[in-house]
N, C-alpha and C. Protein backbone atom coordinates (compact mmCIF):
# COMPACT_ATOMS: atom_id res chain seq x y z
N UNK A 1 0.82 -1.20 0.00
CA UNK A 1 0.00 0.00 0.00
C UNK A 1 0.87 1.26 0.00
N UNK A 2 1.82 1.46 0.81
CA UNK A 2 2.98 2.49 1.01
C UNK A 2 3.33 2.64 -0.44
N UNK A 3 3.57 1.53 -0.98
CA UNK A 3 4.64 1.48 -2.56
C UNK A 3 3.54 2.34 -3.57
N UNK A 4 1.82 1.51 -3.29
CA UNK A 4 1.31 2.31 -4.42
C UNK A 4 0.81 4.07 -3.98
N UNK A 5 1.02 4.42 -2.79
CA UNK A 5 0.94 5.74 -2.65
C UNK A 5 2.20 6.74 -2.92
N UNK A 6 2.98 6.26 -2.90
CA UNK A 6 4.28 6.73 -3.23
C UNK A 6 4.16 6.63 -4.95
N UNK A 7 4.11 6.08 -5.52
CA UNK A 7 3.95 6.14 -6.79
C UNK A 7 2.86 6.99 -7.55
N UNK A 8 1.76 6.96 -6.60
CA UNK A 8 0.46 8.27 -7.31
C UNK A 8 1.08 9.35 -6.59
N UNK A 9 1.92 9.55 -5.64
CA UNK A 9 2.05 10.97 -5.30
C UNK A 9 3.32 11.65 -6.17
N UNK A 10 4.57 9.93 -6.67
CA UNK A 10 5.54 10.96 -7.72
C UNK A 10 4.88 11.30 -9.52
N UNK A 11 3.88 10.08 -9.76
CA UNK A 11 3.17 10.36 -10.49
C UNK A 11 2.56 12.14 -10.69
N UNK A 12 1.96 12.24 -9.66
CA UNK A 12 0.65 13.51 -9.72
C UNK A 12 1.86 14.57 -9.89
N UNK A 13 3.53 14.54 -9.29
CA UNK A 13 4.54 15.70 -9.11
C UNK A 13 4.61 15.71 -10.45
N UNK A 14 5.23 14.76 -10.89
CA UNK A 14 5.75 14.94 -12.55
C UNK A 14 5.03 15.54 -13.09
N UNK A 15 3.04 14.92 -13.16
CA UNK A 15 2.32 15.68 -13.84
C UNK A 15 2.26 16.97 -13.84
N UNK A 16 2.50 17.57 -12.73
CA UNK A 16 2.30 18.82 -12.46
C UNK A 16 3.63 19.75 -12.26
N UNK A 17 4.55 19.10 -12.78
CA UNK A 17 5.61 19.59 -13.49
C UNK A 17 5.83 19.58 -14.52
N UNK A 18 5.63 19.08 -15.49
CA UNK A 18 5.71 19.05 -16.69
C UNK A 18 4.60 20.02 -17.15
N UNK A 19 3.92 20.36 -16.89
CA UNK A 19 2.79 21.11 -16.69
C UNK A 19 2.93 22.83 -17.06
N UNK A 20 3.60 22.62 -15.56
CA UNK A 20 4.02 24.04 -15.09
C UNK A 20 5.05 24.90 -15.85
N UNK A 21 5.95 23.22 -16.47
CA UNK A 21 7.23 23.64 -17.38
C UNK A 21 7.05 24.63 -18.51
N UNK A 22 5.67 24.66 -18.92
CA UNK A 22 5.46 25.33 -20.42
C UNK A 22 5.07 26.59 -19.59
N UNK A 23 5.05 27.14 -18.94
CA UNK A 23 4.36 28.43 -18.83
C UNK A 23 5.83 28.88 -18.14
N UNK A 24 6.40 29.64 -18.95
CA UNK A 24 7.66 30.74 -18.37
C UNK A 24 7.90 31.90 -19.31
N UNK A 25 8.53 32.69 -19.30
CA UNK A 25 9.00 34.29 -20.19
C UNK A 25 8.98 33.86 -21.75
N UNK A 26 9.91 32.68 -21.67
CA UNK A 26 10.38 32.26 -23.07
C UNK A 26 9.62 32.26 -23.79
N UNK A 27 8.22 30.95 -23.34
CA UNK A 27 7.58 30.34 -24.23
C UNK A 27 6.01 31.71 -24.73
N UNK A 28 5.67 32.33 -23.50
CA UNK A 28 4.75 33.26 -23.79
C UNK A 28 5.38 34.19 -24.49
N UNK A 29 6.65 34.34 -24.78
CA UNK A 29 6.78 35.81 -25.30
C UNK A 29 6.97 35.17 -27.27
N UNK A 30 7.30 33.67 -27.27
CA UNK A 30 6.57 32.69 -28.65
C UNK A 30 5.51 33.39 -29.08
N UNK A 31 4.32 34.02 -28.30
CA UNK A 31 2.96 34.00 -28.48
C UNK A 31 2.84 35.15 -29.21
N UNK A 32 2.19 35.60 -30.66
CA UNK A 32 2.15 36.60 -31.02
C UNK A 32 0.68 36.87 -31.84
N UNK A 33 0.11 37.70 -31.86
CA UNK A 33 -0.98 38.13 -32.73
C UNK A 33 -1.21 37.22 -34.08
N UNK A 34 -2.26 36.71 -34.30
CA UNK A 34 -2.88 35.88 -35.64
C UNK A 34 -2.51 34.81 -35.47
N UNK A 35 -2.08 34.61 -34.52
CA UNK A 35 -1.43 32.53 -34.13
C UNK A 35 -3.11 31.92 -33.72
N UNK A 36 -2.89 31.09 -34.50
CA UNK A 36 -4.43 29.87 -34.00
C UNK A 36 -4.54 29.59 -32.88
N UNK A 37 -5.38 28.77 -32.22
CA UNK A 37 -5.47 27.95 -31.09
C UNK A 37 -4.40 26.98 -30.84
N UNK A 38 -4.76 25.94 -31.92
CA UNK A 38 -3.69 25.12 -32.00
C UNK A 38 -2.07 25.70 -31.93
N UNK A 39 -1.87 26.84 -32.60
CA UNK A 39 -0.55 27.11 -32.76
C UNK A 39 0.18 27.56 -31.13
N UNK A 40 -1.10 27.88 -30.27
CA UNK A 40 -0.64 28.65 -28.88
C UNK A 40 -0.65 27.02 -28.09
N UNK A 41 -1.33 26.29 -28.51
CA UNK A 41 -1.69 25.31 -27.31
C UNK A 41 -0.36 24.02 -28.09
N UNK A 42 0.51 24.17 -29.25
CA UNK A 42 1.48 23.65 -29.22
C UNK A 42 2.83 24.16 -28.38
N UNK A 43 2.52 25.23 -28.34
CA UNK A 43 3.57 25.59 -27.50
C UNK A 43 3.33 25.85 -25.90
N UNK A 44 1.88 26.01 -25.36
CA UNK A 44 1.49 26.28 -24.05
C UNK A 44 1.02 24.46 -23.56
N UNK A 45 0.93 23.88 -24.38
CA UNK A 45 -0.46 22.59 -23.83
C UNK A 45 -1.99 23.39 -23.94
N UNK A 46 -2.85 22.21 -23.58
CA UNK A 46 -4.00 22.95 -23.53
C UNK A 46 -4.98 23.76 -22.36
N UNK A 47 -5.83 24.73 -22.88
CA UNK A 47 -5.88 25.59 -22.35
C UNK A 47 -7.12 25.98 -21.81
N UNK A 48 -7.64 26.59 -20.94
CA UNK A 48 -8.85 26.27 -20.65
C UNK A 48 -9.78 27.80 -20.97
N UNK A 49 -10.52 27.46 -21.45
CA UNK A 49 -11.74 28.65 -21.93
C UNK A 49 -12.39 29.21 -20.86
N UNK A 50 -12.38 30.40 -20.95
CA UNK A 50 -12.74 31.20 -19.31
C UNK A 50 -14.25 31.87 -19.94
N UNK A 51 -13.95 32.50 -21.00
CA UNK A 51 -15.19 33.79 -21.28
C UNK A 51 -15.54 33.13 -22.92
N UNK A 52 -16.07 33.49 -23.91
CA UNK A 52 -16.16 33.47 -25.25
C UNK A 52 -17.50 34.29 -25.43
N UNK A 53 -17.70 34.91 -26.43
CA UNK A 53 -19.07 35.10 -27.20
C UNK A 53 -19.18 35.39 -28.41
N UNK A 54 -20.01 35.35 -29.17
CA UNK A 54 -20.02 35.44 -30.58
C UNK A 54 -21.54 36.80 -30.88
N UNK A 55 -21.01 37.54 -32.30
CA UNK A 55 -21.71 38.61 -32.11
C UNK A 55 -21.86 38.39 -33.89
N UNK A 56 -23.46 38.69 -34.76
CA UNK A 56 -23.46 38.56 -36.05
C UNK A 56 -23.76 40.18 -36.30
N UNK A 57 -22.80 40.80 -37.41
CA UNK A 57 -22.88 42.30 -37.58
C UNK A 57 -23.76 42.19 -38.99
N UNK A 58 -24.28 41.28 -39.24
CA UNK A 58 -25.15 40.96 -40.67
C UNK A 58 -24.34 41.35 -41.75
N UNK A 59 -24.72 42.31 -42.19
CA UNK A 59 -24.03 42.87 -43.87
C UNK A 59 -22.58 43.93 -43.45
N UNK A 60 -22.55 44.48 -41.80
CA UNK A 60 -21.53 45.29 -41.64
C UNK A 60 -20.48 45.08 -41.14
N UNK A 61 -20.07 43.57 -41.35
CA UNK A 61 -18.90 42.82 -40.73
C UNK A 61 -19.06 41.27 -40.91
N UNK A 62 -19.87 40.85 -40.59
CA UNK A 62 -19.95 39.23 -40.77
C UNK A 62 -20.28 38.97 -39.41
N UNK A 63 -19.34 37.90 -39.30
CA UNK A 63 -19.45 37.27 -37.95
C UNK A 63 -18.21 36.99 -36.73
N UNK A 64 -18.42 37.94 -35.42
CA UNK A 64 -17.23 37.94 -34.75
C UNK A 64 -17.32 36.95 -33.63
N UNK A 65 -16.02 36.11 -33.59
CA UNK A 65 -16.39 35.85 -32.31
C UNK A 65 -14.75 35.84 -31.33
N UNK A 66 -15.08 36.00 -30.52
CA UNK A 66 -13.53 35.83 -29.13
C UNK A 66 -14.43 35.39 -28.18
N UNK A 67 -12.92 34.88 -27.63
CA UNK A 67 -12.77 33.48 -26.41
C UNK A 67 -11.50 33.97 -25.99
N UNK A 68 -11.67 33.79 -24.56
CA UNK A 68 -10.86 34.12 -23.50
C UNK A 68 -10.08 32.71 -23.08
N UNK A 69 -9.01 32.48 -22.94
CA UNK A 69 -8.06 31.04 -22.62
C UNK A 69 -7.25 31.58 -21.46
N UNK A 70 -7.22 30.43 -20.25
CA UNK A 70 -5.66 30.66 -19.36
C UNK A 70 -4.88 29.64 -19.27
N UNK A 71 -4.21 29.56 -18.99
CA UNK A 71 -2.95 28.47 -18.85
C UNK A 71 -2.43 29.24 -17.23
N UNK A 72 -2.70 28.19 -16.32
CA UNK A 72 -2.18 28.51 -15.33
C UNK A 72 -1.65 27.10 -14.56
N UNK A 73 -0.50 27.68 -13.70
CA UNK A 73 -0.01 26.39 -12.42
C UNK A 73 0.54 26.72 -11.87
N UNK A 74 -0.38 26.55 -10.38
CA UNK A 74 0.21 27.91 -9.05
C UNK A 74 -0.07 29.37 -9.42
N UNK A 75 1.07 30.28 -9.14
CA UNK A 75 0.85 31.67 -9.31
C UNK A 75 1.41 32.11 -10.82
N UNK A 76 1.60 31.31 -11.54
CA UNK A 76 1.84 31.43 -12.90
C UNK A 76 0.02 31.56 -13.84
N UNK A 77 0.11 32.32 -14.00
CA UNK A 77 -1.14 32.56 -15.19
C UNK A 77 -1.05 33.26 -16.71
N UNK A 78 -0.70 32.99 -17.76
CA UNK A 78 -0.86 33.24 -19.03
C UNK A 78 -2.19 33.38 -19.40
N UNK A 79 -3.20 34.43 -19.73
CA UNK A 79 -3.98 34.31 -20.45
C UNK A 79 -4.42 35.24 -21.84
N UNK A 80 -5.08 34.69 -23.18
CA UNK A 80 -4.83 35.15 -24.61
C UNK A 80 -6.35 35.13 -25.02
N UNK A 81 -6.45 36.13 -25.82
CA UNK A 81 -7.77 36.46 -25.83
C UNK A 81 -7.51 36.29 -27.54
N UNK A 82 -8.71 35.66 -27.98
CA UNK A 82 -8.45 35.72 -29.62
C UNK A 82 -9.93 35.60 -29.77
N UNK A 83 -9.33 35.96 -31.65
CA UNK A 83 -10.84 37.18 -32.26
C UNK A 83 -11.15 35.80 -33.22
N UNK A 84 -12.25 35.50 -33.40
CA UNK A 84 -12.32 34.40 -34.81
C UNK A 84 -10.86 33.58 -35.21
N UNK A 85 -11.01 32.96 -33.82
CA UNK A 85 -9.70 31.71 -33.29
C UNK A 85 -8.42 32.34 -33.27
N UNK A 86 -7.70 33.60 -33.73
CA UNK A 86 -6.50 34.20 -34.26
C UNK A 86 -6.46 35.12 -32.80
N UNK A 87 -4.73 34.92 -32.08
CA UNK A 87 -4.36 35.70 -31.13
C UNK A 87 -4.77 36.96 -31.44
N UNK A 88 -5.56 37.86 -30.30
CA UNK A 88 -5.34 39.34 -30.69
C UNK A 88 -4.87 40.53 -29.42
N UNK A 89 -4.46 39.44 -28.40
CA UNK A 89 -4.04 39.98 -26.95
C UNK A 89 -3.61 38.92 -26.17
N UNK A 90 -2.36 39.35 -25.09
CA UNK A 90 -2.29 38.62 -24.17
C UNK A 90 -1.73 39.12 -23.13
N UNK A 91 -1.80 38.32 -22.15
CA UNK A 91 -1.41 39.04 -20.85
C UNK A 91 -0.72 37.76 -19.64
N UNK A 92 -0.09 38.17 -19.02
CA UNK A 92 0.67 37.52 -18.07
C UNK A 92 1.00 37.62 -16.59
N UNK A 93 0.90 37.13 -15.47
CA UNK A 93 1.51 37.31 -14.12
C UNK A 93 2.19 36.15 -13.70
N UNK A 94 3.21 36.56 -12.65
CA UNK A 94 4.10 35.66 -12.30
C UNK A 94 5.04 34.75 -12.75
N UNK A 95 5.29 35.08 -14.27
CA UNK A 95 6.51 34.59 -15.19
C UNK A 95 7.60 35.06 -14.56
């Protein structure tokens, strides 16, 4: 019993190191305007959707939509706001 708790607890560390590993200066400052989803969540992992909404301007724009994403672990938080899936902001604490 000792052996298999010791093993889910170095298990759950790794996970949550490897984790944590992608969110530092380097990899967010990768992140730049018109990058996809996919293109941020190859370099962040994936990411979790906080806000989104979608708005139809009929004949005077089409159709907009943004979604709010964070990537956080611990006091590390990355989060990127994109317009019709394409980065168009981001912001950071504790890098």
């Amino acid at each position: 019993m000792k052996k298999f708790i010791y093993t889910m607890a170095l298990t759950f560390t790794l996970f949550l190191t490897s984790c944590s590993g992608k969110l530092n200066k380097d990899n967010y400052e990768k992140i730049s305007n018109d990058m996809s989803v996919s293109q941020v969540e190859s370099i962040l992992g994936k990411g979790e959707s906080q806000a989104s909404s979608n708005v139809d301007l009929g004949e005077y724009g089409g159709n907009i939509s943004t979604e709010v994403m964070t990537w956080q672990s611990g006091t590390k938080v990355i989060s990127i706001t994109f317009s019709n899936g394409k980065v168009m902001g981001k912001a950071q604490n504790g890098l």
